[in-house]
N, C-alpha and C. Protein backbone atom coordinates (compact mmCIF):
# COMPACT_ATOMS: atom_id res chain seq x y z
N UNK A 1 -124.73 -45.12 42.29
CA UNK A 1 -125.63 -46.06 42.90
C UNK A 1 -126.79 -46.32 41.95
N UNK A 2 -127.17 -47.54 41.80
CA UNK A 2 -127.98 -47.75 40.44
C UNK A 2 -128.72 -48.73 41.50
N UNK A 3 -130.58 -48.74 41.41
CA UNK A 3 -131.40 -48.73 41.84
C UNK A 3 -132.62 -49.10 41.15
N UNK A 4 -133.32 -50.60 41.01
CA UNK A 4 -134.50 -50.26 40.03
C UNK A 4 -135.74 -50.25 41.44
N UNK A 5 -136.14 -49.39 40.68
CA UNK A 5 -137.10 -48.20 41.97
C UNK A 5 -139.09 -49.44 41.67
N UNK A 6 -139.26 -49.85 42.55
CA UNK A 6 -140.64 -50.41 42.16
C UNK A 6 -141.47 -49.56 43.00
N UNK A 7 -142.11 -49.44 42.35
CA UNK A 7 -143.19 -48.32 42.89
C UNK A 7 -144.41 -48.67 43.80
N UNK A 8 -144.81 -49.71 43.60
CA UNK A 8 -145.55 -50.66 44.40
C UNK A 8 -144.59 -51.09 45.95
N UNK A 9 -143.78 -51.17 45.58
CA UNK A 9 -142.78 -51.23 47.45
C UNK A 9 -142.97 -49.83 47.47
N UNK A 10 -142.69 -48.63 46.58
CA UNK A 10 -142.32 -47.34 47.38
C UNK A 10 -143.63 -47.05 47.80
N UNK A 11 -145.06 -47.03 47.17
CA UNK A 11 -146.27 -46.96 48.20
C UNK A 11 -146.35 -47.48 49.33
N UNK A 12 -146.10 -48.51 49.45
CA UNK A 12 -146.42 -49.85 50.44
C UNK A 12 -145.67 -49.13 51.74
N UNK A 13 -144.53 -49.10 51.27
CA UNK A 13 -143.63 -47.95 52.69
C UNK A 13 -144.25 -47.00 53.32
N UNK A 14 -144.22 -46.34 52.15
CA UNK A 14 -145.27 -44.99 52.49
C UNK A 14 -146.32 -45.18 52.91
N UNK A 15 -147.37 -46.12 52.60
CA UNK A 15 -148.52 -45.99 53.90
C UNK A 15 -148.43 -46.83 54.71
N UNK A 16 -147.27 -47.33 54.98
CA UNK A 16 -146.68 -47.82 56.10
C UNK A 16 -146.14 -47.33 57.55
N UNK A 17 -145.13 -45.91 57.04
CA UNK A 17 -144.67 -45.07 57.66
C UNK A 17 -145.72 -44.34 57.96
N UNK A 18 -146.41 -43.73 57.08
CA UNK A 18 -147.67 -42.68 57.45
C UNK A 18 -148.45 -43.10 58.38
N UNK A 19 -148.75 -44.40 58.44
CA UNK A 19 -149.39 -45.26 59.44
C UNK A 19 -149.33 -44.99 61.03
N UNK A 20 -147.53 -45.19 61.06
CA UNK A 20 -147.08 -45.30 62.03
C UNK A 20 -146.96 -43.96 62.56
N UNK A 21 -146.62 -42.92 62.04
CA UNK A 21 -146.44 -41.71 62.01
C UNK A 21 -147.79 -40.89 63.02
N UNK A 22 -149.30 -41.31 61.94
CA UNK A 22 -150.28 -40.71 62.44
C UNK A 22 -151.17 -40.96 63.86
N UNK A 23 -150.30 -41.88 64.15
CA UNK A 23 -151.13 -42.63 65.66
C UNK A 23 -151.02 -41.30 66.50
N UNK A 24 -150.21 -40.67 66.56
CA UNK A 24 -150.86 -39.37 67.02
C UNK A 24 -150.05 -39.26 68.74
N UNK A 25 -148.93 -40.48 68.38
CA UNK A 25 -147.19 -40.50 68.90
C UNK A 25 -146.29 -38.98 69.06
N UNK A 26 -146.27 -38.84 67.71
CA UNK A 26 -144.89 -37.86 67.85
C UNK A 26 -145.66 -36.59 67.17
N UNK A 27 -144.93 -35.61 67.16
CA UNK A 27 -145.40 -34.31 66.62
C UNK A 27 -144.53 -33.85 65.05
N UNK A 28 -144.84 -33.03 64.25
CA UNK A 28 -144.66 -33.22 62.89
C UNK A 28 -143.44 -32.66 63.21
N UNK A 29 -142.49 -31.53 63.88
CA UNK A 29 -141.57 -31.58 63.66
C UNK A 29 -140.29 -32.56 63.96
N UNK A 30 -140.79 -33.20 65.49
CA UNK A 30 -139.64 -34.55 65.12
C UNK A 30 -140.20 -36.37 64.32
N UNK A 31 -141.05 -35.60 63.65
CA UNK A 31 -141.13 -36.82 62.29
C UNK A 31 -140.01 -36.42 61.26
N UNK A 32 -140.15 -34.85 61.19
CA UNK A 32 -139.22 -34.58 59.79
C UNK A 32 -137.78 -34.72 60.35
N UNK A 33 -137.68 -33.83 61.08
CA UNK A 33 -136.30 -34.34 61.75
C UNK A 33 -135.46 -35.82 61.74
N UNK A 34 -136.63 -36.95 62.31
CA UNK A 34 -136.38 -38.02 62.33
C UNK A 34 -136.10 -38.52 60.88
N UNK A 35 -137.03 -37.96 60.05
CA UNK A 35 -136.89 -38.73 58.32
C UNK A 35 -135.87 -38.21 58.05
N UNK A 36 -135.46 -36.83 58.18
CA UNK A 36 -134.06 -36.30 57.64
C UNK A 36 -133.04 -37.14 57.74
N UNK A 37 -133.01 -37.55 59.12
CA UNK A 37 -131.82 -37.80 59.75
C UNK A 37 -131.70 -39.54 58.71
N UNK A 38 -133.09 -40.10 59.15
CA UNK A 38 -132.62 -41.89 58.35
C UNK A 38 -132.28 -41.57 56.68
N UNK A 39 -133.09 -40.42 56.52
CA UNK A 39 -132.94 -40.42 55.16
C UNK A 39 -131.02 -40.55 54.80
N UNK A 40 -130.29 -39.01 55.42
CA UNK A 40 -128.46 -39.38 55.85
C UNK A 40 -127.88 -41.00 56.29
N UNK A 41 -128.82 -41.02 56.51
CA UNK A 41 -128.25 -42.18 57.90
C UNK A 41 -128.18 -43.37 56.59
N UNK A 42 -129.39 -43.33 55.50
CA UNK A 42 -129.25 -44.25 54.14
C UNK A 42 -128.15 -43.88 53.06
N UNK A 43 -128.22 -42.71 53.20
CA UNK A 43 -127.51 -42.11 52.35
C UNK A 43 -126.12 -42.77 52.30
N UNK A 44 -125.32 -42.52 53.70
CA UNK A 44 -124.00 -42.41 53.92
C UNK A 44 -124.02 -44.34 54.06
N UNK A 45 -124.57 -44.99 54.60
CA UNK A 45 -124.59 -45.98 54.41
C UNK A 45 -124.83 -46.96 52.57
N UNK A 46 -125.29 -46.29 52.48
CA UNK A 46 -125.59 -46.67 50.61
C UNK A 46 -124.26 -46.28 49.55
N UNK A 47 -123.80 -44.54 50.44
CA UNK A 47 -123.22 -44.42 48.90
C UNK A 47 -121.78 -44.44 49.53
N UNK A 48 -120.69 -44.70 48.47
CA UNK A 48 -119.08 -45.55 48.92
C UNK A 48 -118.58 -44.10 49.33
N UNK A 49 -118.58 -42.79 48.62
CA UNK A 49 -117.89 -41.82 48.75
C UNK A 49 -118.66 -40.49 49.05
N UNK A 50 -117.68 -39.65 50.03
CA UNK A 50 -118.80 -37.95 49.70
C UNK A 50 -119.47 -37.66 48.59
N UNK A 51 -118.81 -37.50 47.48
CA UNK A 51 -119.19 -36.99 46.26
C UNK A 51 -120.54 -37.23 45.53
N UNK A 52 -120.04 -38.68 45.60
CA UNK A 52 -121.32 -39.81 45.31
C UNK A 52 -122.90 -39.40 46.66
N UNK A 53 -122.52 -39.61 48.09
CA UNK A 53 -123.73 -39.04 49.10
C UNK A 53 -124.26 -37.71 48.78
N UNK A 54 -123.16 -36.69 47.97
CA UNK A 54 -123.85 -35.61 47.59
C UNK A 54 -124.61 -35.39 46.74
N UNK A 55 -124.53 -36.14 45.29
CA UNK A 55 -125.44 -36.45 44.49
C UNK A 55 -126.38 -37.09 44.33
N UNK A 56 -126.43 -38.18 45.61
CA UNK A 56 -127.30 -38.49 45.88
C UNK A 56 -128.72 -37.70 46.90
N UNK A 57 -128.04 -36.90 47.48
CA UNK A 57 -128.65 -36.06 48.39
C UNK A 57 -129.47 -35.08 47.31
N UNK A 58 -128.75 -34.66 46.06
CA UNK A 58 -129.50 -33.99 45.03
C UNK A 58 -130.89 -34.35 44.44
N UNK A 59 -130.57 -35.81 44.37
CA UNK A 59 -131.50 -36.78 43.44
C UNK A 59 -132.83 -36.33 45.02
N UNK A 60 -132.26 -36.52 46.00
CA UNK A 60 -133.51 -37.08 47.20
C UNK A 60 -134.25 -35.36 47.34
N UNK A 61 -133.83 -34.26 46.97
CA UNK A 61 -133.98 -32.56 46.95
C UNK A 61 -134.58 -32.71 45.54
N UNK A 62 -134.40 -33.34 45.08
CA UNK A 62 -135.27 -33.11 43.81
C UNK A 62 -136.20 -33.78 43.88
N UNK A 63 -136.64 -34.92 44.53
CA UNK A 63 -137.48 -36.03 44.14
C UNK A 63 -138.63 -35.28 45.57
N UNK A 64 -138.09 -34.72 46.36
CA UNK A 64 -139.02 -33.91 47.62
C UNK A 64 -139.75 -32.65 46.85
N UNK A 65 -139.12 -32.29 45.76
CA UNK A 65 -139.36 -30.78 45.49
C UNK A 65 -140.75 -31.32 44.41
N UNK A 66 -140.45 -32.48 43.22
CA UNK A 66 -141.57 -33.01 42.64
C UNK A 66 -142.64 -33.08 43.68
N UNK A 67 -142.36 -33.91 44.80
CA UNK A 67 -143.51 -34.59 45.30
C UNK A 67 -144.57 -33.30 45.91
N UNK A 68 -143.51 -31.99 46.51
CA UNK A 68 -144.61 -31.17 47.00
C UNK A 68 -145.22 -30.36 46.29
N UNK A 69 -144.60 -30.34 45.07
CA UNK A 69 -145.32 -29.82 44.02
C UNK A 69 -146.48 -30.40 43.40
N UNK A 70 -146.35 -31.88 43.47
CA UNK A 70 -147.54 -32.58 42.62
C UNK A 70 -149.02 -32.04 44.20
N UNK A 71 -148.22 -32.84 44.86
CA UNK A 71 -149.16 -32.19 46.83
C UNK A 71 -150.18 -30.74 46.36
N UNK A 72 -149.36 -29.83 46.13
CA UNK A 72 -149.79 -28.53 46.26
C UNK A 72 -150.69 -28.46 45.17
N UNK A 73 -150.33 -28.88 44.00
CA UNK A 73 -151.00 -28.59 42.72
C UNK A 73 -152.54 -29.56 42.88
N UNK A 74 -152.45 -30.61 43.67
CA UNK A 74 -153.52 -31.91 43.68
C UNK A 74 -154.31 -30.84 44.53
N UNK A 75 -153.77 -29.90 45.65
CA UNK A 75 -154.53 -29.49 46.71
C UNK A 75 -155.25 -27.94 45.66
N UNK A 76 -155.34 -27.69 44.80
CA UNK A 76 -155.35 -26.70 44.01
C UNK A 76 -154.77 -25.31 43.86
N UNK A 77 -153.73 -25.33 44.27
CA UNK A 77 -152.46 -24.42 43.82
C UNK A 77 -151.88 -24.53 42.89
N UNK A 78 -152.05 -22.78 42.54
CA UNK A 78 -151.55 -22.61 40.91
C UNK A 78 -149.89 -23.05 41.19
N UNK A 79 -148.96 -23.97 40.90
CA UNK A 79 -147.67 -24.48 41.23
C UNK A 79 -146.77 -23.19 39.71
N UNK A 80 -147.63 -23.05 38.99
CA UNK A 80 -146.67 -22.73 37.73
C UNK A 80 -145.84 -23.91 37.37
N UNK A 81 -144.70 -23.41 36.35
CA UNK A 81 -144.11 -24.30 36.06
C UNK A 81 -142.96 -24.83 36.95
N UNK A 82 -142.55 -25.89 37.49
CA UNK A 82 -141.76 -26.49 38.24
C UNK A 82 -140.34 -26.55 37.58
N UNK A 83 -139.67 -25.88 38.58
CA UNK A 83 -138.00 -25.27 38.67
C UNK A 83 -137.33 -26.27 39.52
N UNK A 84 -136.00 -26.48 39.14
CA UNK A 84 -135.42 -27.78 40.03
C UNK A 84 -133.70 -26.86 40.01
C-alpha cells in the first residue's frame, strides 16, 4: 500500500478527533478501544491481503511507539534511545 502521507491533513484530523474526543462524551478507555477497532476496520479495508494488513499493522505499532516516545520525552522523560 503506497501512501503520500501530508502532514498538514494528518494534524488537521488529529485536532479534529481530539476535539471530538475531549467534550468530555466518552471515557479514555472506550476512545482507545474505539480507535483500535477503526484503526482494523482501515486496515482490512485498505489492504488486499492478510499478509499485506499485517505489515501494515507493523508500520501503525511502530508509528504509535515513535509518537509516545516523542510524548514522553516532550513531557521530560529520560526515553533513552528508542527500540522498535
Amino acid at each position: 500500500m503506497d501512501h503520500n502521507i501530508n502532514a498538514q491533513s494528518v494534524q488537521h484530523i488529529v485536532r479534529h478527533l481530539l476535539s471530538v474526543i475531549n467534550q468530555g462524551h466518552y471515557n479514555t478507555g472506550d476512545v482507545l478501544i474505539a480507535a483500535s477497532e477503526l484503526l482494523g476496520r482501515i486496515i482490512v479495508d485498505t489492504c488486499e491481503t492478510p499478509i499485506s494488513a499485517i505489515q501494515m499493522a507493523t508500520v501503525m505499532e511502530e508509528h504509535i511507539k515513535r509518537t509516545m516516545y516523542a510524548g514522553y520525552t516532550a513531557k521530560g522523560f529520560n526515553m533513552g534511545p528508542m527500540e522498535l
